[in-house]
Protein backbone atom coordinates (compact mmCIF):
# COMPACT_ATOMS: atom_id res chain seq x y z
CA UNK A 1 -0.29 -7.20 9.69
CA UNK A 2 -3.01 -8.85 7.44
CA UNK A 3 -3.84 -12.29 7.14
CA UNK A 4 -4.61 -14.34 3.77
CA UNK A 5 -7.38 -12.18 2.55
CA UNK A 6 -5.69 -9.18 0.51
CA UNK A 7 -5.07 -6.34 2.85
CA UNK A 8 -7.11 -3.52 1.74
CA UNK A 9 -6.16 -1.27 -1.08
CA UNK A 10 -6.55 2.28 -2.25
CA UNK A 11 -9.00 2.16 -5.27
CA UNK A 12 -6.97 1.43 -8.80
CA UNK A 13 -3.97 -0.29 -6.57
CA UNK A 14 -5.19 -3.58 -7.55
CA UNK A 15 -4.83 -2.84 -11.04
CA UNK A 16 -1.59 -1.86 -10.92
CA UNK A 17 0.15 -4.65 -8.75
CA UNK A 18 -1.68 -6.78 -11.02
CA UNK A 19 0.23 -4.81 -14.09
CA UNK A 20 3.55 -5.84 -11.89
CA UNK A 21 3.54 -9.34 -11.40
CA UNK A 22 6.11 -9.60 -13.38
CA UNK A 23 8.12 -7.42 -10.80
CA UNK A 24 5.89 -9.78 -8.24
CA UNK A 25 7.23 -13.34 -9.46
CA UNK A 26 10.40 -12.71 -7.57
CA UNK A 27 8.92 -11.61 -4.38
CA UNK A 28 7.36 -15.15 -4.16
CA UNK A 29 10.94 -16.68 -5.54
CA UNK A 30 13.17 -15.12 -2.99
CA UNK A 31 10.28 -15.90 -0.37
CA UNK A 32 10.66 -20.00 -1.14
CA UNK A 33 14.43 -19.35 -0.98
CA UNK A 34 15.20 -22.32 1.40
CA UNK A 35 18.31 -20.33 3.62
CA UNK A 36 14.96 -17.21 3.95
CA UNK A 37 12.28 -19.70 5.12
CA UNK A 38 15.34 -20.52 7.96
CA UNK A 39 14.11 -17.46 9.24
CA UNK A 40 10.53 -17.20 9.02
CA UNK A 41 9.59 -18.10 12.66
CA UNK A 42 6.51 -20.74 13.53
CA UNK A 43 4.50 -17.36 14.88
CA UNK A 44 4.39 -14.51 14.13
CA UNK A 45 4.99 -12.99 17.76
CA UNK A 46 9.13 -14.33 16.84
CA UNK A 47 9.33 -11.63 14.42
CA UNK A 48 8.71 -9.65 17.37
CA UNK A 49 11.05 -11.11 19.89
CA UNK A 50 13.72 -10.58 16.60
CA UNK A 51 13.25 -6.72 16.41
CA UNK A 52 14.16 -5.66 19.60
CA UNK A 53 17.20 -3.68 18.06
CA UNK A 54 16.20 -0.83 16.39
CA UNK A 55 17.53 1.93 12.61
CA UNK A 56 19.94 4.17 13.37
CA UNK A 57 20.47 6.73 10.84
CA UNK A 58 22.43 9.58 10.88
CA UNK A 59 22.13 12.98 12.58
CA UNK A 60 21.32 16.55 10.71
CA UNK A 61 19.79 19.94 12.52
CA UNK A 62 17.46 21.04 14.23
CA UNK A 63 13.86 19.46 15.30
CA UNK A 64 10.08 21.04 15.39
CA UNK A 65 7.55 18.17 15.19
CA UNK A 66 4.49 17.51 12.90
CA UNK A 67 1.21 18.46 14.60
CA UNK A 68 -1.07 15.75 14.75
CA UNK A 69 -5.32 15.19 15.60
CA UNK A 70 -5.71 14.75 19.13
CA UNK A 71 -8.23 11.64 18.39
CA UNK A 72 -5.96 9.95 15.77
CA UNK A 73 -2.93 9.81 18.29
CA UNK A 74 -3.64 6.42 19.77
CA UNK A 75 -2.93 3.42 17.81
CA UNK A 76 -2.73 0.30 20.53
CA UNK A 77 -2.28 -1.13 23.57
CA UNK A 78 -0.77 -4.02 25.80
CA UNK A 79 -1.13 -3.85 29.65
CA UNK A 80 0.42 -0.49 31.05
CA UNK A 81 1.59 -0.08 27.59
CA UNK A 82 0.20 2.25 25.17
CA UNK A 83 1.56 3.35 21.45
CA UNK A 84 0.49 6.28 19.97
CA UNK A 85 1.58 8.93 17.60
CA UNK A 86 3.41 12.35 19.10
CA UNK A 87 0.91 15.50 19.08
CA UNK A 88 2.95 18.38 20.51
CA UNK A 89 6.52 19.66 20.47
CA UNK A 90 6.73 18.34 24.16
CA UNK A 91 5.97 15.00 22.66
CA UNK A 92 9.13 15.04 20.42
CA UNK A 93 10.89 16.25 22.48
CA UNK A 94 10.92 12.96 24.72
CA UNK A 95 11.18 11.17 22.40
CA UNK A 96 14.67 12.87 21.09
CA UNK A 97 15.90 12.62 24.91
CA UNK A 98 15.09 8.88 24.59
CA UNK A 99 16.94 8.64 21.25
CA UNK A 100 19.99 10.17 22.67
CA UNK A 101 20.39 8.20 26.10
CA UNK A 102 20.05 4.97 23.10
CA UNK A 103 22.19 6.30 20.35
CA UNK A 104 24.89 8.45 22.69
CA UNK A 105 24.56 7.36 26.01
CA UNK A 106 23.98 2.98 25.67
CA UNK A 107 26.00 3.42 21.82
CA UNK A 108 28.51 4.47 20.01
CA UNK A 109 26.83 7.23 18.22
CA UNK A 110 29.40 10.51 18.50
CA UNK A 111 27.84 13.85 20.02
CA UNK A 112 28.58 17.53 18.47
CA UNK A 113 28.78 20.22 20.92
CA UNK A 114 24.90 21.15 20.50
CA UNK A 115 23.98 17.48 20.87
CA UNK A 116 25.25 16.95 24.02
CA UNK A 117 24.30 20.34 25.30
CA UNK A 118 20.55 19.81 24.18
CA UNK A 119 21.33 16.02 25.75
CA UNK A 120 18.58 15.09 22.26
CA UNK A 121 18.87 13.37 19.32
CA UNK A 122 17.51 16.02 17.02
CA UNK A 123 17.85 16.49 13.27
CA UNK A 124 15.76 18.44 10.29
CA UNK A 125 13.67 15.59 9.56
CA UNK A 126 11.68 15.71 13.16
CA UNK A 127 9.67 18.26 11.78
CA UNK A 128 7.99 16.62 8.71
CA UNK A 129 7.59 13.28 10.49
CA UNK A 130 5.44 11.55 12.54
CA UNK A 131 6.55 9.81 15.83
CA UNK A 132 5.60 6.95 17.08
CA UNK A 133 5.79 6.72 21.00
CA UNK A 134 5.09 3.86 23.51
CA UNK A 135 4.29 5.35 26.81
CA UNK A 136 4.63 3.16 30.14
CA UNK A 137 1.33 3.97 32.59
CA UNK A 138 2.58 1.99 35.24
CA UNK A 139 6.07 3.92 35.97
CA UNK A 140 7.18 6.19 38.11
CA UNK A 141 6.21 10.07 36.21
CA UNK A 142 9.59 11.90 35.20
CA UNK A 143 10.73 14.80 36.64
CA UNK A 144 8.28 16.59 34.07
CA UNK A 145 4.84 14.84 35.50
CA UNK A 146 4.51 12.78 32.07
CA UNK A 147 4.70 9.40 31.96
CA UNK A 148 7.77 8.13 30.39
CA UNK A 149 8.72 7.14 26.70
CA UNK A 150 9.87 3.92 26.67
CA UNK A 151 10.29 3.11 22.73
CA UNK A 152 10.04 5.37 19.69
CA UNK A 153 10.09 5.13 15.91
CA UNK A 154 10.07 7.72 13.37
CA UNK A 155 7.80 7.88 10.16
CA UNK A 156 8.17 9.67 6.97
CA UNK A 157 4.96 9.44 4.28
CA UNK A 158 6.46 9.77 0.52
CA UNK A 159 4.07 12.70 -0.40
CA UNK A 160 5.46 14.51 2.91
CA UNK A 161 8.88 14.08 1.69
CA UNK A 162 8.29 15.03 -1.77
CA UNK A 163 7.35 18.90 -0.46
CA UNK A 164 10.47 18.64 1.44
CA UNK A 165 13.10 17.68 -0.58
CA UNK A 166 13.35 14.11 -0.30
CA UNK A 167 14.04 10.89 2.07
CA UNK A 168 16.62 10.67 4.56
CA UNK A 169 17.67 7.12 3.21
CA UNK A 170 18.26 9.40 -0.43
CA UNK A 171 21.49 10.69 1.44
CA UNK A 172 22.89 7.16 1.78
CA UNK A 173 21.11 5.24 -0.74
CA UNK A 174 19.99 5.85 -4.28
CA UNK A 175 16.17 5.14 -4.08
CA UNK A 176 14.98 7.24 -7.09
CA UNK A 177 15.04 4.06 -9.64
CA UNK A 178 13.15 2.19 -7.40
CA UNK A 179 10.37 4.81 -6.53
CA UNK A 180 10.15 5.41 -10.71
CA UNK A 181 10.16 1.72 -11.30
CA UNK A 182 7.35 1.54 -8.56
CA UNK A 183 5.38 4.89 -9.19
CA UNK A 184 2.30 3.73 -8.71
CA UNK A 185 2.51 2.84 -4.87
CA UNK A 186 2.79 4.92 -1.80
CA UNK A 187 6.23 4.47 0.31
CA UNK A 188 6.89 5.14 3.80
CA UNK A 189 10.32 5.32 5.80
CA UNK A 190 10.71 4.09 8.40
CA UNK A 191 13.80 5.41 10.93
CA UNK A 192 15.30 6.76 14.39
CA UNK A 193 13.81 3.85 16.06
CA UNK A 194 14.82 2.85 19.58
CA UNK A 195 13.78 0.71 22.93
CA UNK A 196 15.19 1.30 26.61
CA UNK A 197 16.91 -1.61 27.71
CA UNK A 198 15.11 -2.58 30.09
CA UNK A 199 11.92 -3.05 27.56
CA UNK A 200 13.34 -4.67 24.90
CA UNK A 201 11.09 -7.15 25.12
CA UNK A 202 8.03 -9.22 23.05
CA UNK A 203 5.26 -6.63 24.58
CA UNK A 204 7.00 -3.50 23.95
CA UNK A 205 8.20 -4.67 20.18
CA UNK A 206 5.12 -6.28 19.42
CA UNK A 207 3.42 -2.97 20.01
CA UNK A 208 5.93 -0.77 18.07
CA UNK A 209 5.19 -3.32 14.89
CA UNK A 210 1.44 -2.71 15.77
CA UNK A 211 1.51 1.01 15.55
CA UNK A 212 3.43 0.56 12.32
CA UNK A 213 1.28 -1.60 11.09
CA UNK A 214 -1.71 0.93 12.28
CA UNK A 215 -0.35 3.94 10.56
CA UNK A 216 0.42 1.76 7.33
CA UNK A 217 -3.26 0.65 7.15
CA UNK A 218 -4.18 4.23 8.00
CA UNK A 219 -2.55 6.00 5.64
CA UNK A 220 -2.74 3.32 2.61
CA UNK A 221 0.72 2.64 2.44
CA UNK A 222 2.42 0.00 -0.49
CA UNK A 223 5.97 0.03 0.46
CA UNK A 224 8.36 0.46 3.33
CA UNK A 225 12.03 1.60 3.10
CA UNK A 226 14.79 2.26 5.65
CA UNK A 227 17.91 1.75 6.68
CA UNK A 228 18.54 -1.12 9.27
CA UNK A 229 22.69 -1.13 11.12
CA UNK A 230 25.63 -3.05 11.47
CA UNK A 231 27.44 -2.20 14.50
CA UNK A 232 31.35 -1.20 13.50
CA UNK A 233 32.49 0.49 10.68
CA UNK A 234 35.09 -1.93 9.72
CA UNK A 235 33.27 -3.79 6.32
CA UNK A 236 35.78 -6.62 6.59
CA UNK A 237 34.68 -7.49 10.32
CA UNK A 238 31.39 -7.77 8.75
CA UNK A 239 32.37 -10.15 5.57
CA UNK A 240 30.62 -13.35 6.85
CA UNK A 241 26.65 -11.72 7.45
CA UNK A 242 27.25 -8.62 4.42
CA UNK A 243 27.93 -11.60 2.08
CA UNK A 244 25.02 -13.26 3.36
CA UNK A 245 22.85 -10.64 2.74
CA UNK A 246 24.44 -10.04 -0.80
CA UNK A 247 24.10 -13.75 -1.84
CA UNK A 248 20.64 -14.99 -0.28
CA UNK A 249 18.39 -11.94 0.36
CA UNK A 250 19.38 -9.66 -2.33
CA UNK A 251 16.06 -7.46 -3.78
CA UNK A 252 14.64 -8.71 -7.03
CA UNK A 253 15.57 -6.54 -9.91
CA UNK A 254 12.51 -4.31 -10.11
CA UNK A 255 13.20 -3.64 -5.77
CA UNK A 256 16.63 -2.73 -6.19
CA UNK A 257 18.21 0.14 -5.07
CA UNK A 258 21.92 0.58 -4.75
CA UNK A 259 24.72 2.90 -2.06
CA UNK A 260 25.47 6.03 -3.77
CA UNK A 261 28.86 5.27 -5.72
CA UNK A 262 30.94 7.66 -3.15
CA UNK A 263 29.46 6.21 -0.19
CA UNK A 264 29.29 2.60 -1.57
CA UNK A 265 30.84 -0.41 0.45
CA UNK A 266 31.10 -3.61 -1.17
CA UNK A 267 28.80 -6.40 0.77
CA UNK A 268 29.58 -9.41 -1.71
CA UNK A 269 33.09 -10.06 0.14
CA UNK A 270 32.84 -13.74 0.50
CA UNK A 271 32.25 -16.30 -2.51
CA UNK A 272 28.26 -17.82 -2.41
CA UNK A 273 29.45 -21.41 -1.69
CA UNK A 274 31.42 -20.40 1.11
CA UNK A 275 29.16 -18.72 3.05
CA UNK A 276 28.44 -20.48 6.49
CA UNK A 277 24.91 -19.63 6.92
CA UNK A 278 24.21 -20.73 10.42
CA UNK A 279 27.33 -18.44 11.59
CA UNK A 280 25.92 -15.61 9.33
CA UNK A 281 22.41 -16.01 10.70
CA UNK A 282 24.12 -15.61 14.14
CA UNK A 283 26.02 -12.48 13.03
CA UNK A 284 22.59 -10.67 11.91
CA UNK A 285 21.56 -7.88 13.88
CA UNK A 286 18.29 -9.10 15.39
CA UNK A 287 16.29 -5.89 13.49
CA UNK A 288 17.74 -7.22 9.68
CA UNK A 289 16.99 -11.12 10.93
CA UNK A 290 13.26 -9.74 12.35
CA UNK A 291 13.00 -7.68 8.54
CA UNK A 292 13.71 -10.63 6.29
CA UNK A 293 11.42 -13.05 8.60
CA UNK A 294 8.55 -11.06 7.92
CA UNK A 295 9.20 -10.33 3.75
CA UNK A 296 11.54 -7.62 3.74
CA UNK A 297 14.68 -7.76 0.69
CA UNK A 298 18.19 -6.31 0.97
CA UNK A 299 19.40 -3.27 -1.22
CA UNK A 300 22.73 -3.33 -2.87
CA UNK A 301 25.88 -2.00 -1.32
CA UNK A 302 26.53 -1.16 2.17
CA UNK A 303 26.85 2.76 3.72
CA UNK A 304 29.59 3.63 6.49
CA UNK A 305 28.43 5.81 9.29
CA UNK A 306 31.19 6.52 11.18
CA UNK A 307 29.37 9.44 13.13
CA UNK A 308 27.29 6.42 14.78
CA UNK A 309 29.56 3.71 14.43
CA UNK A 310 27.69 1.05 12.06
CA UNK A 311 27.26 0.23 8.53
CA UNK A 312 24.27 0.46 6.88
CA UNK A 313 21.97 -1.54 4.79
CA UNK A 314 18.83 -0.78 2.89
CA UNK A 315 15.88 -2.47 3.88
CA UNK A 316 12.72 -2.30 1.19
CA UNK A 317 9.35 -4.16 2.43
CA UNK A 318 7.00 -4.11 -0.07
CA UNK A 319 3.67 -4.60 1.76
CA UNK A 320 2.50 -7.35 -0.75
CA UNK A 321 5.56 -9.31 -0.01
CA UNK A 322 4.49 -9.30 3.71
CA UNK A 323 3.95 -13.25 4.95
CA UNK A 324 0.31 -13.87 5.43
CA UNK A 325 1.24 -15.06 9.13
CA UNK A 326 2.20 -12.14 9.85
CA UNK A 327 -1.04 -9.98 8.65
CA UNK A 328 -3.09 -12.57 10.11
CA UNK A 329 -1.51 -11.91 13.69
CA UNK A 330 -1.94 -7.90 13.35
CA UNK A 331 -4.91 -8.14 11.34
CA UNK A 332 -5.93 -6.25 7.95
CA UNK A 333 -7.07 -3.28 9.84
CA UNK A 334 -4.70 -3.35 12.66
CA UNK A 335 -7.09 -4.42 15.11
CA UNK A 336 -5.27 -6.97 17.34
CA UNK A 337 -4.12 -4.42 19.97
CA UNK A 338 -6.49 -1.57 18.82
CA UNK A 339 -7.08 0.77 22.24
């Protein structure tokens, strides 16, 4: 992610952010909010440390992945570890078998029959989006001869989803207002994101926000969306960090999106003034803590998934809201851990 300079646009963008900064003021508002800059880490490489818990959405059918170049699959590099983007169905494959031993094995996401017979995580969605994988050269090959998966992350481009009827957040969330309010940029979702245990570490997340950052630059993206869990599905358990999010990190109007009304949990539960931040802070899951370090704003209302045991919230990152730290540690053109 890109340092002071402007990260590069697609031609005309500048002219229209410029035609927003009205919609911009409050970006830099709710940036200077004193309880947000409690976040914002010294380096950038905290933000890192921060998002080693991962989105986990919901589950739908069935899973055939989106063909990719052979020499625009690798996006990075640290040591043994590589992360690049899935090219064949074996690829996805993995990576579903990874997202089940996370979300159903290690969680407390509930398995249908088929799920736990095809032992993957496997929905509708696979097939329109792109995967990111981090691959581990240095351990022992699986059972298959391939090196194993060790992190994943799934991507969905806006003009991809168009042709295909739509977001996944659009089940939980209500993002059409915002994506007419904000026509003129170019979204991406970000989901199904997950790290083995035993590599939940700086190195592995660091890399995973690199290969983000990689495919953002790549593709010319304005604009990421997702949603980022709660584990539990009991709202009042969660007062004390929902109302914290309500009260102090709340989108500006013109990056607001809201729950659907018949999925729609309240998140303002506890009164502004007494909110105890520090025990809040505490209470965020390190992915939501990791978001709002690096610019990231909160939707409105909160979504029960009871099929994986959480509550949701809706993350928007607007990629000119992005702290210049962080850009300058990835760089403009995602060069810091190019392969």
């Amino acid at each position: 992610m890109s340092g002071n300079k402007p990260a590069p646009t697609k031609p005309g963008a500048n002219s229209k952010l410029l035609e927003r900064q009205a919609v911009r003021s409050p970006l830099e508002a709710f940036r200077q909010n004193p309880l947000v800059q409690m976040l914002r880490p010294a380096h950038a490489k905290s933000a890192a440390t921060a998002a080693a818990t991962w989105l986990m959405p919901g589950l739908r059918g069935e899973a055939v992945p989106n063909m990719l170049q052979p020499a625009s699959a690798q996006l990075g590099k640290i040591g043994s570890l590589e992360v690049r983007l899935a090219q064949t169905k074996g690829d996805v494959k993995r990576a579903q078998k990874l997202r089940y031993k996370v979300f159903y094995k290690n969680g407390s996401a509930i398995a249908d029959a088929a799920t736990m017979l095809a032992q993957r995580d496997k929905d509708s969605f696979d097939k329109i989006c792109d995967h990111l994988l981090v691959v581990d050269h240095a351990a022992k090959p699986t059972m298959s001869g391939k090196q194993p998966v060790v992190g994943t992350y799934r991507l969905l481009r806006q003009d991809v989803a168009e042709e295909h009827g739509g977001f996944y957040t659009g089940d939980e969330f209500d993002i059409s207002g915002l994506m007419e309010r904000q026509s003129g940029l170019k979204f991406l979702e970000l989901g199904r994101s997950c790290v083995l245990p035993p590599y939940r570490t700086k190195r592995t997340v660091e890399l995973l926000w690199h290969g983000v950052w990689s495919y953002v630059r790549r593709h010319n993206l304005d604009v990421m969306i997702g949603c980022a869990s709660f584990e539990g599905t009991d709202p009042d358990r969660l007062a004390l960090p929902l109302s914290f999010l309500h009260h102090f990190a709340a989108a500006p109007e013109g990056w607001r999106a809201s729950a659907h009304p018949s999925r729609r949990v309240e998140m303002n539960r506890i009164a502004k003034d007494d909110v105890e931040t520090k025990a809040a802070l505490r209470m965020l899951p390190p992915l939501i803590k990791g978001y709002l370090r690096v610019g990231a704003f909160v939707g409105d209302g909160a979504v029960v998934d009871h099929q994986f045991g959480t509550t949701d919230v809706l993350i928007v990152m607007p990629v000119s809201a992005i702290s210049g730290r962080y850009l300058d540690h990835f760089g403009a053109d995602a060069t810091r851990h190019a392969a």
